[in-house]
C-alpha atoms as a PDB file:
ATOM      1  CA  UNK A   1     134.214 113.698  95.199  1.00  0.00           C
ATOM      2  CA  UNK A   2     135.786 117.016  94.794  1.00  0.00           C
ATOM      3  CA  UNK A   3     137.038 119.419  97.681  1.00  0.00           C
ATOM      4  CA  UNK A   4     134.073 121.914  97.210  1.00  0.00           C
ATOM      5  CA  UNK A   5     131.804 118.363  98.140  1.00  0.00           C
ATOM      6  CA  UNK A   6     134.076 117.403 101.128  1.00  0.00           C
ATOM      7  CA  UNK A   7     133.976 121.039 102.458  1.00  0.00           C
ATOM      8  CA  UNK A   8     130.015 121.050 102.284  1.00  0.00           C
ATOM      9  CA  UNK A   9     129.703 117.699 104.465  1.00  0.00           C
ATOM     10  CA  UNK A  10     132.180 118.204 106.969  1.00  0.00           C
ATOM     11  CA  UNK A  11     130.279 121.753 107.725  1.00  0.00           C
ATOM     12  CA  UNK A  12     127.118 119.844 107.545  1.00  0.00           C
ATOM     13  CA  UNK A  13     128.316 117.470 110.496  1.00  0.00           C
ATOM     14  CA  UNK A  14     129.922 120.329 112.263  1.00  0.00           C
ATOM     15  CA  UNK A  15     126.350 122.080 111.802  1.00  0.00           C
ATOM     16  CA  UNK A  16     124.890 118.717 113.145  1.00  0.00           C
ATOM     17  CA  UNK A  17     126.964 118.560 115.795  1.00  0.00           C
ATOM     18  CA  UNK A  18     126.330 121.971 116.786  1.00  0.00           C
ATOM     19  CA  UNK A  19     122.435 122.190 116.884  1.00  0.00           C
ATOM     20  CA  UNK A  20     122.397 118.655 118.732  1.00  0.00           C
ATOM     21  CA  UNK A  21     124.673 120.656 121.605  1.00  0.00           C
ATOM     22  CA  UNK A  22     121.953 123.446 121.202  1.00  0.00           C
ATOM     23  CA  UNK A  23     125.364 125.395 120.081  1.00  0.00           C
ATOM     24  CA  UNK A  24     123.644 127.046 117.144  1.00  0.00           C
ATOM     25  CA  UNK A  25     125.930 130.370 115.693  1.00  0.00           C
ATOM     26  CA  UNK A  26     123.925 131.192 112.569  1.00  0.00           C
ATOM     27  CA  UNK A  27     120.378 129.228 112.682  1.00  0.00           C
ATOM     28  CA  UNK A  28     117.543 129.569 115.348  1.00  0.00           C
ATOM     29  CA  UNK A  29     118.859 126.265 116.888  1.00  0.00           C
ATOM     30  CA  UNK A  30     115.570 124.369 116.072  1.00  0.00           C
ATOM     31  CA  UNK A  31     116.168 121.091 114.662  1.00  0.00           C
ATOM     32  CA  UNK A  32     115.350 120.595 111.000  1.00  0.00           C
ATOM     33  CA  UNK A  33     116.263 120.726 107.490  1.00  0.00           C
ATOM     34  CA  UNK A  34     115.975 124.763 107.281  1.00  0.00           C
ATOM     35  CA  UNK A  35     117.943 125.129 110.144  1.00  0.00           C
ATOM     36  CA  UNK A  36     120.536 122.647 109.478  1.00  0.00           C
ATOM     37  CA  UNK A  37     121.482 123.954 106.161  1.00  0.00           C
ATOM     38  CA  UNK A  38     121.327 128.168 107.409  1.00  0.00           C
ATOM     39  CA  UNK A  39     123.648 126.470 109.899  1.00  0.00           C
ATOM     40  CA  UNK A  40     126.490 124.678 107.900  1.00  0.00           C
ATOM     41  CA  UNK A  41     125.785 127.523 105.037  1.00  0.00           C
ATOM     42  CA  UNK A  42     124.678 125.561 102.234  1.00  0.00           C
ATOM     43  CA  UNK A  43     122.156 126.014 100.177  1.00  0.00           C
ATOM     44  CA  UNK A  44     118.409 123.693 101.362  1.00  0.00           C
ATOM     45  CA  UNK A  45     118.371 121.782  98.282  1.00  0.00           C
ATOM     46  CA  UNK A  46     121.797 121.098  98.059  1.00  0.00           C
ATOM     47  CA  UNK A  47     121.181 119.083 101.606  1.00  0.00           C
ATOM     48  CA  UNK A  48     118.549 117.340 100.585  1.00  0.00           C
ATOM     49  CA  UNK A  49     119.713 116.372  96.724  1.00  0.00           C
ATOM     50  CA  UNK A  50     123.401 115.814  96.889  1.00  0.00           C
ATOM     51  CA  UNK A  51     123.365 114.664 101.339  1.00  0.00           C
ATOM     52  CA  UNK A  52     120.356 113.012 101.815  1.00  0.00           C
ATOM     53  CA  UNK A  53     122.124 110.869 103.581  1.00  0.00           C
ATOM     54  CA  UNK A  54     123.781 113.551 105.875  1.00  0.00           C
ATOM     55  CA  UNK A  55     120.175 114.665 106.109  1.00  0.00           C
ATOM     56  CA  UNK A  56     119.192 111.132 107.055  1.00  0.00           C
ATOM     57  CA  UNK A  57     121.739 110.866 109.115  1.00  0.00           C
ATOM     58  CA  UNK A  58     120.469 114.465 110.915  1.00  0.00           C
ATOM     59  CA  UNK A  59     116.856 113.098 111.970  1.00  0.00           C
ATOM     60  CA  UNK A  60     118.274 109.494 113.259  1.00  0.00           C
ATOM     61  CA  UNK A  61     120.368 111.571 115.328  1.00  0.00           C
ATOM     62  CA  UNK A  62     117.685 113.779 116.138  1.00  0.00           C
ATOM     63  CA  UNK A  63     115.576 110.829 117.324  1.00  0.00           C
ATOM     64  CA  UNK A  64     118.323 109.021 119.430  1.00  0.00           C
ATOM     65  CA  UNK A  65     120.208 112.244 120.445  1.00  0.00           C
ATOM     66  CA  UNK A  66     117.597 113.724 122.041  1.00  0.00           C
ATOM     67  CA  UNK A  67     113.862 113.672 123.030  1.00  0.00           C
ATOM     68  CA  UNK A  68     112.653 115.805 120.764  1.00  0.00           C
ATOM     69  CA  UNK A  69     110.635 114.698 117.714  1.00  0.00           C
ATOM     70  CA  UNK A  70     111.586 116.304 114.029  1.00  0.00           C
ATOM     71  CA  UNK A  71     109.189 119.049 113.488  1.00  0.00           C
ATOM     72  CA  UNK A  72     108.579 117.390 109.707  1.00  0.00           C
ATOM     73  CA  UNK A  73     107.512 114.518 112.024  1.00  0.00           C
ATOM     74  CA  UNK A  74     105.285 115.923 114.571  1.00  0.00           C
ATOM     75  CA  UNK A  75     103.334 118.270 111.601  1.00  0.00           C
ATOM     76  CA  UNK A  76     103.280 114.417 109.318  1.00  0.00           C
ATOM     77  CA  UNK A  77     101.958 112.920 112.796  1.00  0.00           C
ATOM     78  CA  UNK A  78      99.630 116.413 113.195  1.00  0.00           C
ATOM     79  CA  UNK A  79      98.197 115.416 109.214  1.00  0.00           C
ATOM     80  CA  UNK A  80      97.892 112.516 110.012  1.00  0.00           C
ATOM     81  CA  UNK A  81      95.428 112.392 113.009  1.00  0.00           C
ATOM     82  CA  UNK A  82      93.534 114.972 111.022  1.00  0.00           C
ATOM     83  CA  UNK A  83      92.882 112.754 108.186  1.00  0.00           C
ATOM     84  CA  UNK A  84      91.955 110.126 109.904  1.00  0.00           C
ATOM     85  CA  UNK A  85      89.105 112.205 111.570  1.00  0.00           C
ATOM     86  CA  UNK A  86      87.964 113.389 108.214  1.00  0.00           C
ATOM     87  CA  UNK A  87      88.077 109.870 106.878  1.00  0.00           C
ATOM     88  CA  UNK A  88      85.959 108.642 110.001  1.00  0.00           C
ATOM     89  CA  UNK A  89      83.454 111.567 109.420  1.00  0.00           C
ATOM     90  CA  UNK A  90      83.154 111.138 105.398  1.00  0.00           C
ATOM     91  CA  UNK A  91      82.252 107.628 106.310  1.00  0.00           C
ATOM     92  CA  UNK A  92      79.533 107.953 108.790  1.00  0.00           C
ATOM     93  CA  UNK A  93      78.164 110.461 106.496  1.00  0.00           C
ATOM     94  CA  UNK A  94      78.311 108.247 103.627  1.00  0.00           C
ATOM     95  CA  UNK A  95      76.250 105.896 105.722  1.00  0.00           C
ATOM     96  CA  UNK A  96      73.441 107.965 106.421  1.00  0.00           C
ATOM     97  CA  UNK A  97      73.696 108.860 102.620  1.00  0.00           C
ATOM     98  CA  UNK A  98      73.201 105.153 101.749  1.00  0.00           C
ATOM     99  CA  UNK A  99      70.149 105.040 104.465  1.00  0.00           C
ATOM    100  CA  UNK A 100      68.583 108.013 102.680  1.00  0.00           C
ATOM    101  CA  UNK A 101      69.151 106.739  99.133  1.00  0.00           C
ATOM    102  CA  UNK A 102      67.560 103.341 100.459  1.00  0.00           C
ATOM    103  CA  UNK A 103      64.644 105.045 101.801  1.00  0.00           C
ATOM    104  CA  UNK A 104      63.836 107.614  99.157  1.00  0.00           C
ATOM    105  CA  UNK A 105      64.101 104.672  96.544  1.00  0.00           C
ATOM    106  CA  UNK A 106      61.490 102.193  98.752  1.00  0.00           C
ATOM    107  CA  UNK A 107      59.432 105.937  99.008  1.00  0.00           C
ATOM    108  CA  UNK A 108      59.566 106.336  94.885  1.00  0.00           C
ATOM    109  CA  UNK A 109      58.260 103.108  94.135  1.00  0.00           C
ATOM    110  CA  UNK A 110      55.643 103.140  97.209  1.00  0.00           C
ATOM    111  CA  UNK A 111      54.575 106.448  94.923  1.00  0.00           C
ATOM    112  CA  UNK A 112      54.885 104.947  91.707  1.00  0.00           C
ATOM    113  CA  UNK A 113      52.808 102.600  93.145  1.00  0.00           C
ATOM    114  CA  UNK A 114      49.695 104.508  94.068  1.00  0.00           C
ATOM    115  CA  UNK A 115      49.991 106.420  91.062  1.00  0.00           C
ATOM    116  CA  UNK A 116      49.603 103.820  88.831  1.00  0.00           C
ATOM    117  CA  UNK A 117      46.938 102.755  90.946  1.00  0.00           C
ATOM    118  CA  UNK A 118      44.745 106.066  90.401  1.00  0.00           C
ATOM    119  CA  UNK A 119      45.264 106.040  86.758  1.00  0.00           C
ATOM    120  CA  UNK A 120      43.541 102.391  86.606  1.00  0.00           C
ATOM    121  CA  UNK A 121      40.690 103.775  88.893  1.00  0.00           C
ATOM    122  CA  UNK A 122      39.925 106.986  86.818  1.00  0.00           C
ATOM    123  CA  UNK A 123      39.845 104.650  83.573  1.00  0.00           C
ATOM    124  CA  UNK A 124      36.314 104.110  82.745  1.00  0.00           C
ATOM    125  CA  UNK A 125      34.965 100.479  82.380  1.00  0.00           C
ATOM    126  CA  UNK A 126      35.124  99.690  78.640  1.00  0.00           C
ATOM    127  CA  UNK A 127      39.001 100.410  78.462  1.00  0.00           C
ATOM    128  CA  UNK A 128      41.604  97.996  79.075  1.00  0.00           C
ATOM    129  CA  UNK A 129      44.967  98.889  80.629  1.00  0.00           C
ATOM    130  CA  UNK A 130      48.203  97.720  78.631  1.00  0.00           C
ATOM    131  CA  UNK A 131      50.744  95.956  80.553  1.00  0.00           C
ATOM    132  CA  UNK A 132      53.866  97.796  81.144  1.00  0.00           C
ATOM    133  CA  UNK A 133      56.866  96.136  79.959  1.00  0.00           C
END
């Protein structure tokens, strides 16, 4: 680990530190990723590639440091509840899809049915009907 490395994660905990004591100097003091990194002055992805585990280390604080829930979190939780709604919908609709099918097909063949019955009674005596396969 060079000093450039070392330099990077001790302002990340400082940066930690700081937005935990609602202390921020550079970011807007909420606590996430964006913030955490405008805070120690290091580039996002640089936080998340080379410290995940600083970053890690960020939202357990987060969640035992204070009440507040990560705002990747709440927006996951946010999804979450959404899609499950959607799901629940798309299934009762697929439901009354099947019911529809179901009925529509029983319909056809009740159709079918007296059609095939008119044909035989419009066929004059003297012809015979082929069986249908």
């Amino acid at each position: 680990m060079n000093q450039q490395h070392r330099d990077e994660r001790a302002r990340i905990r400082e940066a930690t530190d700081r937005l935990l004591a609602s202390q921020a100097v550079v970011s807007d003091g909420s606590l996430t990723i964006v913030a955490l990194a405008a805070e120690a002055g290091v580039h996002r992805m640089a936080l998340l590639k080379r410290h995940a585990d600083l970053k890690n280390e960020f939202y357990e604080r987060v969640r035992t440091e204070t009440t507040q829930v990560p705002e990747t979190e709440t927006r996951l939780r946010k999804n979450v509840t959404m899609l499950k709604e959607r799901v629940s919908a798309l299934t009762e609709e697929n439901a009354t899809l099947k019911d529809q099918a179901t009925h529509l097909a029983l319909a056809g063949a009740v159709l079918a049915d007296r059609l095939r019955k008119a044909e035989e009674a419009r066929l004059p005596d003297n012809v015979l009907r082929f069986p249908r396969p």
